[in-house]
N, C-alpha and C. Protein backbone atom coordinates (compact mmCIF):
# COMPACT_ATOMS: atom_id res chain seq x y z
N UNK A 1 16.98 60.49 29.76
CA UNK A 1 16.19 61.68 29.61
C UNK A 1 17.00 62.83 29.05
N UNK A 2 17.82 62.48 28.23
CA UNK A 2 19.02 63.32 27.73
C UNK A 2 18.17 64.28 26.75
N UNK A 3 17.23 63.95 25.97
CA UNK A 3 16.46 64.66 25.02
C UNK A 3 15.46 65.89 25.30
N UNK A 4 15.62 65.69 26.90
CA UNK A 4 14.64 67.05 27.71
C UNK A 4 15.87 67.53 28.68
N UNK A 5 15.89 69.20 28.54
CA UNK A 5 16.13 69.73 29.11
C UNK A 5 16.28 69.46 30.59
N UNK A 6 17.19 69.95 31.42
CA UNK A 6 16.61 69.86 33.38
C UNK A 6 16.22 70.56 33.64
N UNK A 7 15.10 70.07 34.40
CA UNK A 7 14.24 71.25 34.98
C UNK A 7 14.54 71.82 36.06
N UNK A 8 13.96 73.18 36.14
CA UNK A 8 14.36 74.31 37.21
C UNK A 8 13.15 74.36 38.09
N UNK A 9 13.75 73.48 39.21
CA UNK A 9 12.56 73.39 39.96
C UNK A 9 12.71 74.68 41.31
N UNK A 10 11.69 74.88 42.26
CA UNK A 10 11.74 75.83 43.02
C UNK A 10 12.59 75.32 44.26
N UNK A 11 13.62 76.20 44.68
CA UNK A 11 14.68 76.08 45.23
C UNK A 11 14.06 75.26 46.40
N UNK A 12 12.60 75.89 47.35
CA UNK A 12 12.11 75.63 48.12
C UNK A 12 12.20 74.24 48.17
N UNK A 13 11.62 73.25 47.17
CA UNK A 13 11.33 71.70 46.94
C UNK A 13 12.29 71.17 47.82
N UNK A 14 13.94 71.55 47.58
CA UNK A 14 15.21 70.49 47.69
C UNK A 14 16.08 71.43 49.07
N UNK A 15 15.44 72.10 49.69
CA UNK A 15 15.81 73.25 50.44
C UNK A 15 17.17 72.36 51.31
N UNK A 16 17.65 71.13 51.70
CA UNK A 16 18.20 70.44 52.58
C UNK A 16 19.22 69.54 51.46
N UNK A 17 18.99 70.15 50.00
CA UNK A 17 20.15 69.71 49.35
C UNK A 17 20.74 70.57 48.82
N UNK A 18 22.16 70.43 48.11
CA UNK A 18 22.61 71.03 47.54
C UNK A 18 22.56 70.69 45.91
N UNK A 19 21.44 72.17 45.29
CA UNK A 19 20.41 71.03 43.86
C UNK A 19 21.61 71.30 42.76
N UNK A 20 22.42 71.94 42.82
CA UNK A 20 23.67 71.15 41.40
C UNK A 20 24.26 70.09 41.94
N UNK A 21 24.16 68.73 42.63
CA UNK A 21 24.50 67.93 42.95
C UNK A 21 23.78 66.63 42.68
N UNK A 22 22.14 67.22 42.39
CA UNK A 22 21.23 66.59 42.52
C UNK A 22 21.85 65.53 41.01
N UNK A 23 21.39 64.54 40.85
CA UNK A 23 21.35 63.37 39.58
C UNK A 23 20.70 63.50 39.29
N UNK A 24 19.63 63.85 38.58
CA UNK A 24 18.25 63.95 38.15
C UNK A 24 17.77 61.90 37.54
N UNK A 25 18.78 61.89 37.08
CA UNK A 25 18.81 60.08 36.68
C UNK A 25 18.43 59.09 37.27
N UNK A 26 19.90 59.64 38.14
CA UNK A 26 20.13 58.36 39.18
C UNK A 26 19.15 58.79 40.52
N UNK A 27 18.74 59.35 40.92
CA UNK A 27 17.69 59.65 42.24
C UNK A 27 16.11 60.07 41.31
N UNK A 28 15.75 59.68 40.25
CA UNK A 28 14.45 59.49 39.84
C UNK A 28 13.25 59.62 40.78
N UNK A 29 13.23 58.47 41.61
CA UNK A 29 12.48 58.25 42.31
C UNK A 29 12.32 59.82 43.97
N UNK A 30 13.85 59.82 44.06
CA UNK A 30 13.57 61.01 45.23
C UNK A 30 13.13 62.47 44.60
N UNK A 31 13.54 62.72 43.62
CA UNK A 31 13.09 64.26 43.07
C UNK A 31 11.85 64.24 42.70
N UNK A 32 11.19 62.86 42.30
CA UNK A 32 9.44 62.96 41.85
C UNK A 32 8.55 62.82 42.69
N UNK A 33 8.80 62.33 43.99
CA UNK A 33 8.66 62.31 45.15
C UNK A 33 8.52 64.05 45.81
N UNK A 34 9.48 63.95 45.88
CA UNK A 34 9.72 65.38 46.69
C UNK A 34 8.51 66.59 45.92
N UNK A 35 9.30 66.57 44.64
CA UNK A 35 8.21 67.35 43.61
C UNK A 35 6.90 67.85 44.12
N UNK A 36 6.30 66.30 44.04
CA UNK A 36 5.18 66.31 44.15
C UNK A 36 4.55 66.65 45.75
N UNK A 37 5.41 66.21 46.76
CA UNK A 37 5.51 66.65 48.21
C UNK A 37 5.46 68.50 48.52
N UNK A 38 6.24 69.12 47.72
CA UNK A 38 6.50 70.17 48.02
C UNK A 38 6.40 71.66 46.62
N UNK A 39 6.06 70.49 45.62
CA UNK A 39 6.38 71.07 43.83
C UNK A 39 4.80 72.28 43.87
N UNK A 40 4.92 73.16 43.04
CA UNK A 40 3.70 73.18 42.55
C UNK A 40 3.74 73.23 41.32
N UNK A 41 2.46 73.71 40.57
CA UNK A 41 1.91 73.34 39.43
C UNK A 41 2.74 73.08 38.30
N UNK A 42 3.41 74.38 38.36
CA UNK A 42 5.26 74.65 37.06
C UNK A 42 5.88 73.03 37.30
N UNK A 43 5.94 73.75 38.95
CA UNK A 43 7.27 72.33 38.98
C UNK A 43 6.30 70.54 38.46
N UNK A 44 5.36 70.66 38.78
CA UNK A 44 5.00 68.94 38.22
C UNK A 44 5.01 69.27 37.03
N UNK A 45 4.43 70.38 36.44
CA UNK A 45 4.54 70.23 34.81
C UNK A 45 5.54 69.39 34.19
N UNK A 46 6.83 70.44 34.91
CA UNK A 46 8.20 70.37 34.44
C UNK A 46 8.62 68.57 34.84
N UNK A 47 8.21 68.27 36.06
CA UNK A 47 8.46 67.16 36.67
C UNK A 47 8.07 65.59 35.45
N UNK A 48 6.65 66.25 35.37
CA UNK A 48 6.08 65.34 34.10
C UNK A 48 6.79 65.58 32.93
N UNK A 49 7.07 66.68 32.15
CA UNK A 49 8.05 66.64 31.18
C UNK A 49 9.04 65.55 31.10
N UNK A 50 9.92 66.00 31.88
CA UNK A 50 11.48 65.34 31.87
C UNK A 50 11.51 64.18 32.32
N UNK A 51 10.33 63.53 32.63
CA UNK A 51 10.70 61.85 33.04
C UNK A 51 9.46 60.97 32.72
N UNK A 52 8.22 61.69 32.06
CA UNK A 52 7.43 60.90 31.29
C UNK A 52 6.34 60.74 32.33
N UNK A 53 5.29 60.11 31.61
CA UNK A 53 4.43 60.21 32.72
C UNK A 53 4.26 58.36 33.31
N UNK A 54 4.91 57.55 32.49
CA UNK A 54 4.66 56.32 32.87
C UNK A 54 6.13 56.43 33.91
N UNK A 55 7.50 57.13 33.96
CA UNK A 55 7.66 57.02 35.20
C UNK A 55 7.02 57.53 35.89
N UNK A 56 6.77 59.13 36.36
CA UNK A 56 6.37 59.66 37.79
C UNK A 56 4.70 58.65 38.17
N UNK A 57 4.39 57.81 37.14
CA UNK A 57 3.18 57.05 37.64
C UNK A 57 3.56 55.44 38.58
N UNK A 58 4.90 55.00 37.98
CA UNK A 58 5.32 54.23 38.54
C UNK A 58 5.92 54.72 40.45
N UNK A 59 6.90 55.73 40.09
CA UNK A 59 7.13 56.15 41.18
C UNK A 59 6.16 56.40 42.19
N UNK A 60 5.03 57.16 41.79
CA UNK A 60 4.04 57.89 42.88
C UNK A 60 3.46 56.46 43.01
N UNK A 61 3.17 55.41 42.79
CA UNK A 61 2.15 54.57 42.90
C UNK A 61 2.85 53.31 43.67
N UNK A 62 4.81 53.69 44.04
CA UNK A 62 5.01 52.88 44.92
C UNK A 62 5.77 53.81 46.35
N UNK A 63 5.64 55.14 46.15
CA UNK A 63 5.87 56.21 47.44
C UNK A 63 5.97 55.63 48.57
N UNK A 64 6.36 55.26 49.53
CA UNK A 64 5.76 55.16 50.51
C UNK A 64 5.05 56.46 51.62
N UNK A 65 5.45 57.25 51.39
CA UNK A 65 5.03 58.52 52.41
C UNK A 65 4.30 59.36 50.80
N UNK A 66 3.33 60.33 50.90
CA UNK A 66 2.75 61.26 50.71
C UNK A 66 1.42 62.15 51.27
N UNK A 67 1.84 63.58 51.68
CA UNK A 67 0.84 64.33 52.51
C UNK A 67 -0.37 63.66 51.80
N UNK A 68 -1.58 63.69 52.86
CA UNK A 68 -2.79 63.62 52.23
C UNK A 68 -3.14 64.21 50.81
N UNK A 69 -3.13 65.55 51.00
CA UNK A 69 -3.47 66.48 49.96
C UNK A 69 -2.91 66.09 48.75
N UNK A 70 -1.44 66.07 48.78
CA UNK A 70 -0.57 65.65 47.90
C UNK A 70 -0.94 64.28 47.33
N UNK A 71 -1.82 63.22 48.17
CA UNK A 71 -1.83 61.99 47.37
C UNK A 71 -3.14 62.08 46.41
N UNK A 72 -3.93 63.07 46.60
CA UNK A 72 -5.59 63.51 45.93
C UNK A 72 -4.81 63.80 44.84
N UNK A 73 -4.00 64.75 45.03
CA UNK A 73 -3.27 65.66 43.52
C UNK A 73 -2.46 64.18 43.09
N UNK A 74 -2.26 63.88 43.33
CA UNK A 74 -0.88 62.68 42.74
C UNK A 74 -2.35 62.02 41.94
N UNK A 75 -3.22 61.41 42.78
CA UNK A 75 -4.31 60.34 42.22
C UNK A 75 -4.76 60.72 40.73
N UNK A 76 -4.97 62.21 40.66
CA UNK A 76 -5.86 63.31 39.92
C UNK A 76 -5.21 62.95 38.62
N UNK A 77 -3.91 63.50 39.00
CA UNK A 77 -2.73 63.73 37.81
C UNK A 77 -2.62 62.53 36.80
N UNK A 78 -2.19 61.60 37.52
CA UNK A 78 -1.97 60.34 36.90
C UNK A 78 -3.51 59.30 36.72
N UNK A 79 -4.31 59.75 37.47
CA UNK A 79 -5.70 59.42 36.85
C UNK A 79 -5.27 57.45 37.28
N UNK A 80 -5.41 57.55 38.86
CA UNK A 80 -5.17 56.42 39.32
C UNK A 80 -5.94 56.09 40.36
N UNK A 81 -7.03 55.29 40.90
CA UNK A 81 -7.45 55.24 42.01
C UNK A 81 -6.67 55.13 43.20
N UNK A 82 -6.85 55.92 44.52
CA UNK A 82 -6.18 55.95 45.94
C UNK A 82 -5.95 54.95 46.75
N UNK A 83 -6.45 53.76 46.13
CA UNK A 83 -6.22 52.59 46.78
C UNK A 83 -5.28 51.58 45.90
N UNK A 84 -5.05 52.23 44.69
CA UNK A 84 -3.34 51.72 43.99
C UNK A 84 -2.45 52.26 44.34
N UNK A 85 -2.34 53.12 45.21
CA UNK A 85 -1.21 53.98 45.90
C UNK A 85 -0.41 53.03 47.29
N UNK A 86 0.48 52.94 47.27
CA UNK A 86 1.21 52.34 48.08
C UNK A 86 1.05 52.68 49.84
N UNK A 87 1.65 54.36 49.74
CA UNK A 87 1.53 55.04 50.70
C UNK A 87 0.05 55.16 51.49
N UNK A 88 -1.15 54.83 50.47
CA UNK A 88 -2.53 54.76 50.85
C UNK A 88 -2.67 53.56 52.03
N UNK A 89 -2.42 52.33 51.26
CA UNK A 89 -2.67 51.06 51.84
C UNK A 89 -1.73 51.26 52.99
N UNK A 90 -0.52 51.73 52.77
CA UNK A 90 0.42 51.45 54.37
C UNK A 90 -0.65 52.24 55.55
N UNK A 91 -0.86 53.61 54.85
CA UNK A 91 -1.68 54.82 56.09
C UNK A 91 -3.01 53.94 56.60
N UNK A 92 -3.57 52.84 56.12
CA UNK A 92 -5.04 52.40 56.49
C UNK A 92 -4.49 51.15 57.12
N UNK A 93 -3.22 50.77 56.81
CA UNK A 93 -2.98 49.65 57.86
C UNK A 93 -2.19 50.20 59.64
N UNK A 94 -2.19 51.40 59.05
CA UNK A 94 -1.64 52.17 60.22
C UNK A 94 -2.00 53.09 60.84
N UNK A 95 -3.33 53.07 61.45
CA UNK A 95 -3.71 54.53 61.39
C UNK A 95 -3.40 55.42 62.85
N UNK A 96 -3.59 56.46 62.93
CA UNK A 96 -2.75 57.27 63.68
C UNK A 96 -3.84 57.26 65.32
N UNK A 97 -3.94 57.81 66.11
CA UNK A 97 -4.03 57.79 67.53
C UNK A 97 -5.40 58.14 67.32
N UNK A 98 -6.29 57.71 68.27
CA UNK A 98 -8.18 58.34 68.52
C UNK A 98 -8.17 59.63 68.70
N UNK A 99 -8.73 60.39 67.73
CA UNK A 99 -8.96 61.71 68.33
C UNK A 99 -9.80 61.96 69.30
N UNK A 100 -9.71 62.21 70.84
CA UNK A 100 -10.26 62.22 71.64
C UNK A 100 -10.86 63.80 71.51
């Protein structure tokens, strides 16, 4: 991805790293992740820029964790049904306690 710029994502996203350390390369999968976990609109832009959209489609579509909300926007973006999502199928084989 030498041909695009790095993107300046919001400090907030990586708050528990130290982001001139970050690889943008080699951790692909954790920064498009996160992005999209914590990114907004700029930052996926930027996110989609610099790594294409057939990666962040590969990545998001084998996630294992993404907030609800975040997996509607992930679905939207990449124009993927919610039940090709990885993190989808794990959450319905797992679902959380009876709300009493």
């Amino acid at each position: 991805n030498s041909k695009h710029a790095k993107p300046e994502f919001n400090r907030r996203i990586f708050w528990d790293v130290e982001m001139a350390s970050i690889d943008y390369d080699a951790k692909a999968g954790f920064v498009i992740e996160r992005v999209f976990e914590r990114g907004d609109v700029e930052d996926i832009r930027q996110c989609r820029r610099y790594y294409g959209d057939r990666v962040v489609k590969k990545v998001l579509l084998h996630a294992k964790y993404l907030p609800e909300a975040r997996l509607f926007l992930a679905s939207a973006v990449i124009n993927e049904p919610l039940t090709s999502f990885r993190c989808y199928t794990l959450r319905q084989s797992n679902p959380g306690l009876f709300p009493y």
